[in-house]
N, C-alpha and C. Protein backbone atom coordinates (compact mmCIF):
# COMPACT_ATOMS: atom_id res chain seq x y z
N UNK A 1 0.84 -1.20 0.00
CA UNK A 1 0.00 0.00 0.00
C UNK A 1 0.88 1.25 0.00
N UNK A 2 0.91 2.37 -0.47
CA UNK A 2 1.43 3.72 -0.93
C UNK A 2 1.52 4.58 0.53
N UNK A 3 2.16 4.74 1.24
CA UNK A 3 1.95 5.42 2.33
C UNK A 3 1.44 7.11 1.73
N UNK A 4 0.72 7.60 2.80
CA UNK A 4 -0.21 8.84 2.60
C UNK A 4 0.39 9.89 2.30
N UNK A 5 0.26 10.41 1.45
CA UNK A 5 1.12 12.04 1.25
C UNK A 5 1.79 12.51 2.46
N UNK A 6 2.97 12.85 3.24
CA UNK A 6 2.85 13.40 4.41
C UNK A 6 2.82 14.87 4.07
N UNK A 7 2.15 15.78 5.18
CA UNK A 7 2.34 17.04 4.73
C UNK A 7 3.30 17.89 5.06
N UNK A 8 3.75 18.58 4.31
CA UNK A 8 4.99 19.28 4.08
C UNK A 8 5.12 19.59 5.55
N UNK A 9 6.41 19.73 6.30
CA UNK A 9 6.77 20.22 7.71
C UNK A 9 6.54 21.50 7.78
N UNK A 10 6.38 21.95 8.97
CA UNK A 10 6.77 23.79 8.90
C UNK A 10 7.69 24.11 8.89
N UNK A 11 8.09 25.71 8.95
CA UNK A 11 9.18 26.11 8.69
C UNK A 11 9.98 26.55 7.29
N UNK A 12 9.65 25.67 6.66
CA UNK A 12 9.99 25.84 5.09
C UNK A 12 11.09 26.18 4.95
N UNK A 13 11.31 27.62 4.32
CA UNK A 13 13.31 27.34 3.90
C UNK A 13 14.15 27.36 5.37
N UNK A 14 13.12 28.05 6.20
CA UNK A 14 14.55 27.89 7.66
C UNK A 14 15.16 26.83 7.54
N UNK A 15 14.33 25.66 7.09
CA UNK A 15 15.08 24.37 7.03
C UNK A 15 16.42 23.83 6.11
N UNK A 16 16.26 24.90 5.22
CA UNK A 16 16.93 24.51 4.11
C UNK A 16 18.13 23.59 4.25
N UNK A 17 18.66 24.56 4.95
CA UNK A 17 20.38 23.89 5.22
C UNK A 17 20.08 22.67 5.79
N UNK A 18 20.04 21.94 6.74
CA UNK A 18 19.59 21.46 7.54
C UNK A 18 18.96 20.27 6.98
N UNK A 19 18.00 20.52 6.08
CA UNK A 19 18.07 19.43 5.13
C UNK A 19 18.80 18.64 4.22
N UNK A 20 19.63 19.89 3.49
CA UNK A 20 20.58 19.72 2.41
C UNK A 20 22.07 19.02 2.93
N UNK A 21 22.25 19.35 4.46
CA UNK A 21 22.64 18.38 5.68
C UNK A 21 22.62 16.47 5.56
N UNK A 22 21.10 17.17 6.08
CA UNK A 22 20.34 15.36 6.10
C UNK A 22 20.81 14.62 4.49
N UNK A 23 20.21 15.23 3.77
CA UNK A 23 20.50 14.62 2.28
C UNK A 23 21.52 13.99 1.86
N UNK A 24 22.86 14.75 2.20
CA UNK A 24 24.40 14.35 2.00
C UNK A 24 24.80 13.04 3.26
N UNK A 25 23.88 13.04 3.98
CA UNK A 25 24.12 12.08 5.19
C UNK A 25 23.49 10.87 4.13
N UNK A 26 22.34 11.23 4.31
CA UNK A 26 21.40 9.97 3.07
C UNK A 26 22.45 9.77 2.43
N UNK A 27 22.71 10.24 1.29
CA UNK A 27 23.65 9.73 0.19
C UNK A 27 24.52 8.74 0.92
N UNK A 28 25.33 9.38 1.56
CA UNK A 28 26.43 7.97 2.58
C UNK A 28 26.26 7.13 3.09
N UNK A 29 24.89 6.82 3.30
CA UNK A 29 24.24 5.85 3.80
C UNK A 29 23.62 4.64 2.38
N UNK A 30 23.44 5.73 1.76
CA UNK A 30 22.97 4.87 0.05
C UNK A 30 24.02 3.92 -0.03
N UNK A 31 25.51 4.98 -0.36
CA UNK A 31 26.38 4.09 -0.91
C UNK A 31 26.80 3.37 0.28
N UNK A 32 26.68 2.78 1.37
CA UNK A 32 27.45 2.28 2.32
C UNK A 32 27.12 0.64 2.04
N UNK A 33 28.10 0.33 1.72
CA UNK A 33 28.00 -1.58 1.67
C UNK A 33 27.20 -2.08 2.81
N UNK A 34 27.54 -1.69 3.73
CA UNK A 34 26.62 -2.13 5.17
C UNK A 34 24.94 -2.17 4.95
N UNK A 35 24.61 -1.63 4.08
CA UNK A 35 23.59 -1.39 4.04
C UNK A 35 22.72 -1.81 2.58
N UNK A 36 23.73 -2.12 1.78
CA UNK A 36 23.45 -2.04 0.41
C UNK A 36 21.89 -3.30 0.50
N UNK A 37 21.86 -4.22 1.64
CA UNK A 37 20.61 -5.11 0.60
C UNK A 37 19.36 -4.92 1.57
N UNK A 38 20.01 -3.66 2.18
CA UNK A 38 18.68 -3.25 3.01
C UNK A 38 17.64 -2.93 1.93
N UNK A 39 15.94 -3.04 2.37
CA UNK A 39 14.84 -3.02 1.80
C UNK A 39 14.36 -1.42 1.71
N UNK A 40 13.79 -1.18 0.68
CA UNK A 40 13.33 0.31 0.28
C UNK A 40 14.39 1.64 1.13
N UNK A 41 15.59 1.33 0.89
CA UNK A 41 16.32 2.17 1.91
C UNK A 41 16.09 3.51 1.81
N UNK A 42 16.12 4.06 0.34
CA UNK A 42 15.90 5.90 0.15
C UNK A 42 14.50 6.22 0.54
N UNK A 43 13.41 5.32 0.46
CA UNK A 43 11.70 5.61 0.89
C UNK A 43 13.00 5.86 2.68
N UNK A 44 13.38 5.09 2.67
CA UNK A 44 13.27 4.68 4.69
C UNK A 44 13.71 5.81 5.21
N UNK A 45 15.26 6.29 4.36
CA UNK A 45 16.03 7.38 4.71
C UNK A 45 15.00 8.93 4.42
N UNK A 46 13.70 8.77 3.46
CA UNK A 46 13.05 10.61 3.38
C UNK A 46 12.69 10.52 4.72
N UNK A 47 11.97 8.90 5.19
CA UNK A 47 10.95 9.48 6.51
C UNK A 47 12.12 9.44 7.16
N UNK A 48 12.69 9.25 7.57
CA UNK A 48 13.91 9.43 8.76
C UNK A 48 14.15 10.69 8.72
N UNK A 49 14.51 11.62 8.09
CA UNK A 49 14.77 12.61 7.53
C UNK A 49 13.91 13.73 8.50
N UNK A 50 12.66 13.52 7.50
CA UNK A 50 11.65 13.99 7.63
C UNK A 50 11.30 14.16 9.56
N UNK A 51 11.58 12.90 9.98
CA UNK A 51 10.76 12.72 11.42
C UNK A 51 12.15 13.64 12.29
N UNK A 52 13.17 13.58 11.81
CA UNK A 52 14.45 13.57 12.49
C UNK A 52 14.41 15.32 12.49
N UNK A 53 14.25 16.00 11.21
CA UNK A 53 13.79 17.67 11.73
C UNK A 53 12.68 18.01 12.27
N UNK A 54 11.63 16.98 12.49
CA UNK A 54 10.65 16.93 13.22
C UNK A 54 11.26 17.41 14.46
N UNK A 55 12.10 16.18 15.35
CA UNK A 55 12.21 16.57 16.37
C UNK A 55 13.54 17.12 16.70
N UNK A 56 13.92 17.52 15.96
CA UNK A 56 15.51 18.62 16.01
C UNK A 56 15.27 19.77 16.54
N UNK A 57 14.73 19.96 17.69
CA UNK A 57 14.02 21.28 17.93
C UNK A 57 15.25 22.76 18.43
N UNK A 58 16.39 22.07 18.14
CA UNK A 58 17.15 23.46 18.82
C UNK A 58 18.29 23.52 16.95
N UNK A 59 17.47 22.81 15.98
CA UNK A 59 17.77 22.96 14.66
C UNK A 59 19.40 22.88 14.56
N UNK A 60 20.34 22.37 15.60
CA UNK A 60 21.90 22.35 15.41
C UNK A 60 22.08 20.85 14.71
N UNK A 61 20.94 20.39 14.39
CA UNK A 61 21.41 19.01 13.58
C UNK A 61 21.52 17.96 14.48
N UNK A 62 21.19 18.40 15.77
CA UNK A 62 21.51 17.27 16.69
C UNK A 62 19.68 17.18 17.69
N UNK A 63 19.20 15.97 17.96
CA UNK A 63 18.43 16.40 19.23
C UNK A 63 18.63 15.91 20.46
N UNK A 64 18.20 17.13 21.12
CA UNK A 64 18.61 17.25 22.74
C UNK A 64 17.61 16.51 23.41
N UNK A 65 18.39 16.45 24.70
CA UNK A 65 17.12 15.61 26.01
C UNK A 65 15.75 16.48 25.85
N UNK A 66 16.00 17.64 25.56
CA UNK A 66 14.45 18.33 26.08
C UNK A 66 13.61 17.66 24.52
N UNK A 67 13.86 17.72 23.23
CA UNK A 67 13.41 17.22 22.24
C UNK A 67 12.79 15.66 21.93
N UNK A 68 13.23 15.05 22.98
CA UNK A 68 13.32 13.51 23.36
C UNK A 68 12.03 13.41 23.90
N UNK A 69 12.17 14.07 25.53
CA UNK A 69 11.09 14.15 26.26
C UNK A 69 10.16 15.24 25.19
N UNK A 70 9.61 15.95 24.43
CA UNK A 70 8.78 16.48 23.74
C UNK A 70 8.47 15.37 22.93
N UNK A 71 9.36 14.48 22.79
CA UNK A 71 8.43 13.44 21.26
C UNK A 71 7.87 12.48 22.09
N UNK A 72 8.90 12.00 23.34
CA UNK A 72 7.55 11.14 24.06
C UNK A 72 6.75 11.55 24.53
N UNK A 73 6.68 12.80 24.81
CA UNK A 73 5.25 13.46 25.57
C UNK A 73 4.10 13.38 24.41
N UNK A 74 5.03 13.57 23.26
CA UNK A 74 3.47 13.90 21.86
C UNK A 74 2.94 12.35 21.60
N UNK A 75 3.85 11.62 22.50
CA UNK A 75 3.34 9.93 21.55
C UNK A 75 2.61 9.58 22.53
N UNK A 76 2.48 9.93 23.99
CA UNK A 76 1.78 9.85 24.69
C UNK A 76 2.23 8.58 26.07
N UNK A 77 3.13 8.86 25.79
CA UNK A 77 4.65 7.95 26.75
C UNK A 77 5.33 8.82 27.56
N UNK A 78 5.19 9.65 28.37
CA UNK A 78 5.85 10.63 28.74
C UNK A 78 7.38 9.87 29.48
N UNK A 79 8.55 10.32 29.68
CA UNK A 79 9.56 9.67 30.46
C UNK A 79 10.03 10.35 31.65
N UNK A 80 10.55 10.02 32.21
CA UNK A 80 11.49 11.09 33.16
C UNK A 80 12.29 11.13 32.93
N UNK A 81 13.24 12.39 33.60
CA UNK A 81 14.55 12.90 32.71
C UNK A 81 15.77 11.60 32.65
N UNK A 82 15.52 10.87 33.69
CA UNK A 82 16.78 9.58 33.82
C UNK A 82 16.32 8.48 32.88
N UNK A 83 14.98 8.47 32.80
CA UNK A 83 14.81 7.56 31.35
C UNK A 83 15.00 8.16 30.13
N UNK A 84 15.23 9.51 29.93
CA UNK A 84 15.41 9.68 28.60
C UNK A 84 16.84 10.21 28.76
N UNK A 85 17.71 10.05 29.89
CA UNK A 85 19.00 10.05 29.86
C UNK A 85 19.41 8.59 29.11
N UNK A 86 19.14 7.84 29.63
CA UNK A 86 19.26 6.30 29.44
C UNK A 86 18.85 5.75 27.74
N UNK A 87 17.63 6.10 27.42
CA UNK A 87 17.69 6.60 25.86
C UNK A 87 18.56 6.91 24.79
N UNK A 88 19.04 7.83 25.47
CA UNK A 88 19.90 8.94 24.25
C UNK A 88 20.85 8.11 24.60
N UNK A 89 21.46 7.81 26.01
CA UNK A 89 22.85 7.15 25.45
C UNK A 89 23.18 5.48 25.07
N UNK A 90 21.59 4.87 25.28
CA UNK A 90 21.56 3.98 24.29
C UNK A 90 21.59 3.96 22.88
N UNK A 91 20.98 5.23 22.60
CA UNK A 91 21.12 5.35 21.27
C UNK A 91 22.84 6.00 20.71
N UNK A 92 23.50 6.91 21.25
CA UNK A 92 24.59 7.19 21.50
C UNK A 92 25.84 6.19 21.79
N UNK A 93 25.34 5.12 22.39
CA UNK A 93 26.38 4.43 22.70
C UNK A 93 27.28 5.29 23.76
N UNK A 94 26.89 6.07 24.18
CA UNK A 94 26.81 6.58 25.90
C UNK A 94 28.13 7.69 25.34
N UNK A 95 28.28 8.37 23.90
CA UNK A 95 29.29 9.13 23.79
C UNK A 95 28.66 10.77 23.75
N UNK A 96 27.65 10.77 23.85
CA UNK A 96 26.81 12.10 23.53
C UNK A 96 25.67 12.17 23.99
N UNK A 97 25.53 13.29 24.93
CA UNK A 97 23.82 13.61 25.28
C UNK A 97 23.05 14.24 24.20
N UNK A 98 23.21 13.98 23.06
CA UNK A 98 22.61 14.21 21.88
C UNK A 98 22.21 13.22 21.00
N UNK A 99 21.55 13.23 19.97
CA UNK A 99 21.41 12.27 19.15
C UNK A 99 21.70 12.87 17.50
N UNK A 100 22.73 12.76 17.19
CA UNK A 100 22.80 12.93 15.97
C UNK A 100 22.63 12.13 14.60
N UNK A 101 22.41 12.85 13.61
CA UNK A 101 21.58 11.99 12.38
C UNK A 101 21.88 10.86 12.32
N UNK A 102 23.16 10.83 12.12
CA UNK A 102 23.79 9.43 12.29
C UNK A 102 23.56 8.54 13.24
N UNK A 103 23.32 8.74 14.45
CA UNK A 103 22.90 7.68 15.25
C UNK A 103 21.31 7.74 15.02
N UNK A 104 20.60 8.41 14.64
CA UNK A 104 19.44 8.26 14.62
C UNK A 104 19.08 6.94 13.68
N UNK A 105 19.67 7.36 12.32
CA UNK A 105 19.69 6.64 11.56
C UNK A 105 20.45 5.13 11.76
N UNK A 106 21.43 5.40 12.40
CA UNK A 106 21.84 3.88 12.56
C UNK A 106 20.57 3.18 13.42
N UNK A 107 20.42 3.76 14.44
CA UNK A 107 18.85 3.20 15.27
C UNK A 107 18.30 2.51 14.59
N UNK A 108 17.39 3.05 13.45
CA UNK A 108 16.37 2.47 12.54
C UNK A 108 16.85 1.95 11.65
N UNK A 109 17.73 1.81 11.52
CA UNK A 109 18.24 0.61 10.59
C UNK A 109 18.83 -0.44 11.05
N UNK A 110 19.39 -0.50 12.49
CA UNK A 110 20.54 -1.03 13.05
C UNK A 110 19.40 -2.86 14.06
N UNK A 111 19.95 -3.81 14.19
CA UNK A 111 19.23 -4.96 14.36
C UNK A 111 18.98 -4.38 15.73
N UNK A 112 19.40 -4.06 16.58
CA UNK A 112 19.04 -3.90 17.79
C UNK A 112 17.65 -2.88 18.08
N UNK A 113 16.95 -3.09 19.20
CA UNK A 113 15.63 -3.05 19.23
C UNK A 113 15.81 -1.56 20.35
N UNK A 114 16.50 -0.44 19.79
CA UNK A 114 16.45 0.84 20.93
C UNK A 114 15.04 1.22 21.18
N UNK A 115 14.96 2.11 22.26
CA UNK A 115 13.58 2.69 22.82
C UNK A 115 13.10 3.77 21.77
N UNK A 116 14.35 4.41 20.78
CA UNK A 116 13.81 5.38 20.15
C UNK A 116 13.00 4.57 19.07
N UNK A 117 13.45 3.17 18.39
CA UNK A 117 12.96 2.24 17.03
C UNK A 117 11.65 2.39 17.36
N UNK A 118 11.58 1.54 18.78
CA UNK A 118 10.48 1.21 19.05
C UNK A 118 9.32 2.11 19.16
N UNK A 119 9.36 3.56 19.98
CA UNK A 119 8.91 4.63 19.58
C UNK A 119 7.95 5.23 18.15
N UNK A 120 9.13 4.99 17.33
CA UNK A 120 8.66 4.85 15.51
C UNK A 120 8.00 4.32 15.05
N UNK A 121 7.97 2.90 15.96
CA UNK A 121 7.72 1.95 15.43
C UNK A 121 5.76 1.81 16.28
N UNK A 122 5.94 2.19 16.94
CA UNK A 122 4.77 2.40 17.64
C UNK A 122 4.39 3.63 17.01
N UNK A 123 4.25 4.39 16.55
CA UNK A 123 4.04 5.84 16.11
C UNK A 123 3.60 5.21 14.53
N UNK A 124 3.96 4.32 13.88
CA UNK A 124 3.01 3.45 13.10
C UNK A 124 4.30 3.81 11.74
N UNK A 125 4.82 4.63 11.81
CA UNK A 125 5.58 5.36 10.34
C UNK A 125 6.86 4.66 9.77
N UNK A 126 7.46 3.99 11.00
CA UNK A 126 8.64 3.13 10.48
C UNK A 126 8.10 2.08 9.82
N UNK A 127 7.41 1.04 10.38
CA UNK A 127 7.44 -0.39 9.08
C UNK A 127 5.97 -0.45 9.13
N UNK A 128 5.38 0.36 8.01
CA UNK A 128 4.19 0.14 7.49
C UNK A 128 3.80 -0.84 6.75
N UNK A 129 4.94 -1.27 6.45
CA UNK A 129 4.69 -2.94 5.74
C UNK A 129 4.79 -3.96 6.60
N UNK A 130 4.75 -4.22 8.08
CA UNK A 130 4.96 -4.89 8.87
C UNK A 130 3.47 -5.36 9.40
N UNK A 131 3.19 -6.45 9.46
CA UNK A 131 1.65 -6.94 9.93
C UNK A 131 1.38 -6.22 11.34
N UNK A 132 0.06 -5.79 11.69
CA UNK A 132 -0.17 -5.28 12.38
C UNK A 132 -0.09 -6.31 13.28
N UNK A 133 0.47 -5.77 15.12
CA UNK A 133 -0.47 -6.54 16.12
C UNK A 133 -1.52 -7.50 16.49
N UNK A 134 -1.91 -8.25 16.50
CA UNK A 134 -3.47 -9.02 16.94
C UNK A 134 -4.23 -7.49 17.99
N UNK A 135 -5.21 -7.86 18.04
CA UNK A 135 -5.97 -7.31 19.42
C UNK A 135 -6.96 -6.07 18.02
N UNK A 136 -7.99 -5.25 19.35
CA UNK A 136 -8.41 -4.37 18.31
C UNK A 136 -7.66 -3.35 17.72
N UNK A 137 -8.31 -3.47 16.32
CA UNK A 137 -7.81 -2.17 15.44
C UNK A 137 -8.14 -0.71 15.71
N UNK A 138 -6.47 -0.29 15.64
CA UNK A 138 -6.59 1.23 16.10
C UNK A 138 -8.09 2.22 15.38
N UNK A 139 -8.44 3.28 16.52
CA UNK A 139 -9.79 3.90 15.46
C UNK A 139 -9.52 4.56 14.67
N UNK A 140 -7.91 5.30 14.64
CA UNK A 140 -7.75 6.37 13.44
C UNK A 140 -7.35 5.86 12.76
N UNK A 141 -7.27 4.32 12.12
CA UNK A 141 -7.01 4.06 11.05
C UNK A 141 -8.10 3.67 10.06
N UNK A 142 -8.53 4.91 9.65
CA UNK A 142 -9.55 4.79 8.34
C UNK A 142 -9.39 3.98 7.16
N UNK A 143 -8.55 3.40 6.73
CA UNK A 143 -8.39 2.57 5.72
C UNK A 143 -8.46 1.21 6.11
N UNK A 144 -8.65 0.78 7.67
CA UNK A 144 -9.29 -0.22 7.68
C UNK A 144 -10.98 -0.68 8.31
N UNK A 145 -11.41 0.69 7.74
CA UNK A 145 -12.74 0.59 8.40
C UNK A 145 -13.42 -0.09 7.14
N UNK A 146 -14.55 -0.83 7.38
CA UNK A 146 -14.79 -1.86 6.14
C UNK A 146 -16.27 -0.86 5.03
C-alpha cells in the first residue's frame, strides 16, 4: 500500500540547510556496503529525515534531552529525565547527550531493538509494511474501516 502524502513540515526554507545536511548524510548511507541489501532504503532514509527535523528542535542538527522528552510526551509515553538520559545514550552508545543523524539513523536501521525504534515503530511510520499486532484495530485508522 502507498503510504499517505505526508504534509509538508513547517518552517519551510529555515530548514533549508539542515536538510541539504540530512540529504548528504542519506547519500552515505545509500552508498554504504553495510547497508546495500537493506529493503526500500531511500523511501526509509526521506521518513527518517523527515521525522528527524521533526524533532531537532534546537535545529543544530543534533536532538537534545528536552526534544526527546517532547516526542515522548506527543506519543503519549511521557519519560522522566533519567529515562530519557538512558535513551539517548543507548542510542549514543553513551558518547553524547545528543542524538545525531547518524545515530538516529543507525537506530532504525541497526538490528538492535532501541527505545527510540520502538517509539517509531509504535508511532506506526517506520514499518508500514509490517503486519499489524493481533488485538483491536486502532480507530484512526480509516483505511481499515470496512
Amino acid at each position: 500500500a502507498m503510504a499517505a502524502p505526508r504534509r509538508p513540515s513547517g518552517g519551510g526554507l529555515r530548514r533549508a540547510p539542515q536538510d541539504g545536511r540530512l540529504e548528504e548524510i542519506n547519500k552515505e548511507f545509500l552508498s554504504d556496503p553495510k547497508f546495500s541489501n537493506e529493503k526500500d532504503l531511500e523511501e526509509k532514509l526521506a521518513v527518517f529525515k523527515e521525522k528527524y527535523m521533526e524533532f531537532d528542535l534546537n535545529n543544530q542538527g543534533e536532538i537534545e534531552l528536552m526534544s526527546v522528552k517532547r516526542m515522548m510526551e506527543k506519543l503519549g509515553a511521557p519519560k522522566t529525565h533519567l529515562e530519557l538520559k538512558k535513551m539517548i545514550s543507548e542510542v549514543t552508545g553513551g558518547v553524547s547527550d545528543t542524538i545525531s543523524y547518524q545515530d538516529f539513523v543507525n537506530v532504525m536501521l541497526g538490528k538492535r531493538s532501541a527505545v527510540l525504534k520502538l517509539v517509531m515503530m509504535f508511532e506506526g511510520k517506520a514499518n508500514e509494511s509490517n503486519p499489524k499486532p493481533s488485538g483491536p484495530p486502532p480507530e484512526r485508522d480509516i483505511a481499515s474501516l470496512p
